[in-house]
C-alpha atoms as a PDB file:
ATOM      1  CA  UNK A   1     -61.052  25.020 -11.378  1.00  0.00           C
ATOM      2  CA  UNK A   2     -58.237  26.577  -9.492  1.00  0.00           C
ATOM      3  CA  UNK A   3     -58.133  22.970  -7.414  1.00  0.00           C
ATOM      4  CA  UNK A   4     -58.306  20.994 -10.702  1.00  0.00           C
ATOM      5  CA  UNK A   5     -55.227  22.167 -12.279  1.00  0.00           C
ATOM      6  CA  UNK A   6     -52.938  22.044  -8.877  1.00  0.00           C
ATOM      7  CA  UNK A   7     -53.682  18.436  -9.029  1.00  0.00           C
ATOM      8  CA  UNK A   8     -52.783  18.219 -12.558  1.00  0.00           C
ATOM      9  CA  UNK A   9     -49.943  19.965 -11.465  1.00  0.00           C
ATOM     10  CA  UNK A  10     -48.875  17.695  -9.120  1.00  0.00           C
ATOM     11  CA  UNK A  11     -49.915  14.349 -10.677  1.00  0.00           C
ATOM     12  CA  UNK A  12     -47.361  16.009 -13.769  1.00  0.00           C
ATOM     13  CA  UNK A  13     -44.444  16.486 -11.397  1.00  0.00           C
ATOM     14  CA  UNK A  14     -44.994  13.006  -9.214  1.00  0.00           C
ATOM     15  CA  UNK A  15     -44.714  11.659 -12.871  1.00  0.00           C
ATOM     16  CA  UNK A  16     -41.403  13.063 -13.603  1.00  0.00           C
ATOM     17  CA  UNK A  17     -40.184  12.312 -10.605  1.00  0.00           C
ATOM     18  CA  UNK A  18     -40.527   8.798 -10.644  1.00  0.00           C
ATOM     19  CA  UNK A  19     -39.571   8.831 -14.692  1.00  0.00           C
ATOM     20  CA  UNK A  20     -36.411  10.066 -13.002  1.00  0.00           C
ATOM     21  CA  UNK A  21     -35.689   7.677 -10.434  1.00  0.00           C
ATOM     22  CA  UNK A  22     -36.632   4.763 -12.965  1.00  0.00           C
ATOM     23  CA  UNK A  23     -34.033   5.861 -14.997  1.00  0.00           C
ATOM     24  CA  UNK A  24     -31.646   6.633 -11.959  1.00  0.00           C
ATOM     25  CA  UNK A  25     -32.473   2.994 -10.596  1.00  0.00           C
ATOM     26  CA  UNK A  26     -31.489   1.535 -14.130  1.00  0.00           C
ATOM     27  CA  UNK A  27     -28.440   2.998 -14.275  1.00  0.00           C
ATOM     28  CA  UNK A  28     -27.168   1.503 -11.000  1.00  0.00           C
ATOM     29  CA  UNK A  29     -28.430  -1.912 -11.924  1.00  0.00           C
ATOM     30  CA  UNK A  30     -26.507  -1.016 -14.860  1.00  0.00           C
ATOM     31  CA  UNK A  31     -23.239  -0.258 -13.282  1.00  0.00           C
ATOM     32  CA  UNK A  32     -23.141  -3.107 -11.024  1.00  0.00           C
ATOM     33  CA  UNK A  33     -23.760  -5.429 -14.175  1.00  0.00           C
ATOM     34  CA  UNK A  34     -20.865  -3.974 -15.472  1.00  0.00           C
ATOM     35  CA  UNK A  35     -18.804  -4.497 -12.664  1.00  0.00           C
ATOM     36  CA  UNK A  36     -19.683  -7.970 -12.373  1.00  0.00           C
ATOM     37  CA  UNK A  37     -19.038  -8.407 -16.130  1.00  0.00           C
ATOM     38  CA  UNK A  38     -15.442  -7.149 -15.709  1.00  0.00           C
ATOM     39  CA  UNK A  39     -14.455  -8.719 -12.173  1.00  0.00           C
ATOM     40  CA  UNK A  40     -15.707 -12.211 -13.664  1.00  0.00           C
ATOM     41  CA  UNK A  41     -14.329 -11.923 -16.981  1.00  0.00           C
ATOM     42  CA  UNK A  42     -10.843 -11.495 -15.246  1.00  0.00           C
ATOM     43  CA  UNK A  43     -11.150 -13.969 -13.024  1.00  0.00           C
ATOM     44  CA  UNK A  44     -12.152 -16.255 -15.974  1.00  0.00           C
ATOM     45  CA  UNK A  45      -8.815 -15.165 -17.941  1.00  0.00           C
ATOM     46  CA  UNK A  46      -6.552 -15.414 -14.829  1.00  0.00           C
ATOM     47  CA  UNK A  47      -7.590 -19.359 -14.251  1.00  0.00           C
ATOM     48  CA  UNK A  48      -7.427 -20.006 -18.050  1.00  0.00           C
ATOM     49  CA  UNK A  49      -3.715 -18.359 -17.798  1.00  0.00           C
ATOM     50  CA  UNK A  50      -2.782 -20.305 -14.325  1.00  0.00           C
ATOM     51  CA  UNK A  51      -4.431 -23.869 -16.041  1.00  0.00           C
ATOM     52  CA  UNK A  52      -7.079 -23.919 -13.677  1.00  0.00           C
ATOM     53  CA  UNK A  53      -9.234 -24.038 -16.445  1.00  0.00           C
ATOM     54  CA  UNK A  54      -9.323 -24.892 -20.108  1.00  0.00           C
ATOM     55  CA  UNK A  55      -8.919 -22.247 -23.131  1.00  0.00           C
ATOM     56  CA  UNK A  56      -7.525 -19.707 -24.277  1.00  0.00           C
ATOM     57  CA  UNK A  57      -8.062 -16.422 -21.460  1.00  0.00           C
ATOM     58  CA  UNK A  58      -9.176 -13.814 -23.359  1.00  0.00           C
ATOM     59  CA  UNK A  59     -11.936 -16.036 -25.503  1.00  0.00           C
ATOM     60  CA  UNK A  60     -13.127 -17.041 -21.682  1.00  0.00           C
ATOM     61  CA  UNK A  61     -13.206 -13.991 -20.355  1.00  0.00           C
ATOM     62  CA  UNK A  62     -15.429 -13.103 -23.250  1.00  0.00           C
ATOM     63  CA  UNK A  63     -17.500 -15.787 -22.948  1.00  0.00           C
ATOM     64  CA  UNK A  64     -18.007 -14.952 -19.178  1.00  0.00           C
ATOM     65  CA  UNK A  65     -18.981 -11.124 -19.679  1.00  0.00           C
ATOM     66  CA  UNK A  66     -21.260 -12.092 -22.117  1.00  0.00           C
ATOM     67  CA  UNK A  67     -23.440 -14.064 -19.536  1.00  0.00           C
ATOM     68  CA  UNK A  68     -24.097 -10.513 -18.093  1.00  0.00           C
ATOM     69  CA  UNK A  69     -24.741  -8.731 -21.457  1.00  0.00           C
ATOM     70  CA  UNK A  70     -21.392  -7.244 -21.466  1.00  0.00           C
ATOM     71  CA  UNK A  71     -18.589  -6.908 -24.409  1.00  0.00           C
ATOM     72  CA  UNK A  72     -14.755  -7.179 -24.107  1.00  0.00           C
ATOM     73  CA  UNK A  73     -13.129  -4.064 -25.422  1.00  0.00           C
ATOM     74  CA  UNK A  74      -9.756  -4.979 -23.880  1.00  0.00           C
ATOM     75  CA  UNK A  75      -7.952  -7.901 -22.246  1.00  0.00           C
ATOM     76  CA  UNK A  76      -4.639  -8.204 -21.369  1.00  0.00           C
ATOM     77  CA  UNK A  77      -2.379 -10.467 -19.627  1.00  0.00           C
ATOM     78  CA  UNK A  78       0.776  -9.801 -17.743  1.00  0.00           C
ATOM     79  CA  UNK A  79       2.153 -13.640 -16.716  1.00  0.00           C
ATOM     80  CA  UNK A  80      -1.240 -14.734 -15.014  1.00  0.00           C
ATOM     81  CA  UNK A  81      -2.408 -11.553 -14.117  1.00  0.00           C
ATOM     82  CA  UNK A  82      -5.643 -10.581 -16.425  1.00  0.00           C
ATOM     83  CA  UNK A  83      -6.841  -7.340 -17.229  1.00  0.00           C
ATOM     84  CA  UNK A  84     -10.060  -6.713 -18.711  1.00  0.00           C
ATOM     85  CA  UNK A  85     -12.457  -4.095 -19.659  1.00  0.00           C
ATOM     86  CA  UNK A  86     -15.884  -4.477 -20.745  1.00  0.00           C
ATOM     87  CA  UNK A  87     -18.805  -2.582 -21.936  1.00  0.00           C
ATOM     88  CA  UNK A  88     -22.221  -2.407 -22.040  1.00  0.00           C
ATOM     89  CA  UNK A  89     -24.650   0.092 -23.700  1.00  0.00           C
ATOM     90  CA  UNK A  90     -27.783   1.808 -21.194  1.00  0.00           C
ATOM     91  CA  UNK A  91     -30.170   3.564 -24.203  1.00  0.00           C
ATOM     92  CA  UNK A  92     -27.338   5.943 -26.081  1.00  0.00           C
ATOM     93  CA  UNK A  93     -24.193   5.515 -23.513  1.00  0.00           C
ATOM     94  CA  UNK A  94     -22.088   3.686 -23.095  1.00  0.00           C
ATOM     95  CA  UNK A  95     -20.263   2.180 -19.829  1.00  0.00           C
ATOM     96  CA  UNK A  96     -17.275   0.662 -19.128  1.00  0.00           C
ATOM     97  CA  UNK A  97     -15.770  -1.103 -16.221  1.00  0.00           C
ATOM     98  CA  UNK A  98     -12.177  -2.567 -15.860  1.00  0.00           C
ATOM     99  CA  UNK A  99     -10.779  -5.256 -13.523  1.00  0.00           C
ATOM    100  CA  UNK A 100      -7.702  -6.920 -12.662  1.00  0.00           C
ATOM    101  CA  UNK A 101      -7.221 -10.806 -11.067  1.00  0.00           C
ATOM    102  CA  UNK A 102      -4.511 -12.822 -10.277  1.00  0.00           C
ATOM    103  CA  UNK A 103      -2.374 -14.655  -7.870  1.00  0.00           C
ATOM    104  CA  UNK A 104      -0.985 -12.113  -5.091  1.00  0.00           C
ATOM    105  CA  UNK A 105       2.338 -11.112  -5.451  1.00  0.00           C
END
């Protein structure tokens, strides 16, 4: 009996374990998502503000996150140099990522 429940024991805490590092392992696909999201979306608004390509930048850069399951909070442009933030929602948080492209000064 004594044998019984130590494996019970153990199966219960191998479980948790790996619920754990499930939800560990989808937060860092998460994250890089998000940074992808954001370093794409900027890139996308900095060649729609250089020409490079058509549109308006911030309506691109939208367009571009949302490939990746990400949403623009905030976009701003400073001559050709794009800022943008996006987020993205893992169960009941929320993440956000910013990033910045340009031409170097």
């Amino acid at each position: 009996m004594a044998g019984t429940m130590a494996a019970v024991g153990i199966l219960c805490a191998a479980a948790l374990l790996a619920a754990g590092l499930a939800g560990a392992g989808a937060a860092a696909v998460t994250s890089q998502r998000l940074a992808s999201a954001a370093d794409a979306g900027a890139l996308a608004a900095a060649d729609a503000a250089s020409g490079a390509v058509p549109g308006v930048p911030c309506e691109r850069a939208a367009e571009v996150a949302g490939t990746f399951g990400g949403v623009i909070e905030a976009c701003e442009l400073d001559e050709l140099i794009a800022t943008v933030t996006v987020s993205m929602r893992l169960g009941p948080v929320t993440a956000q990522a910013s990033a910045r492209a340009g031409p170097p000064p």
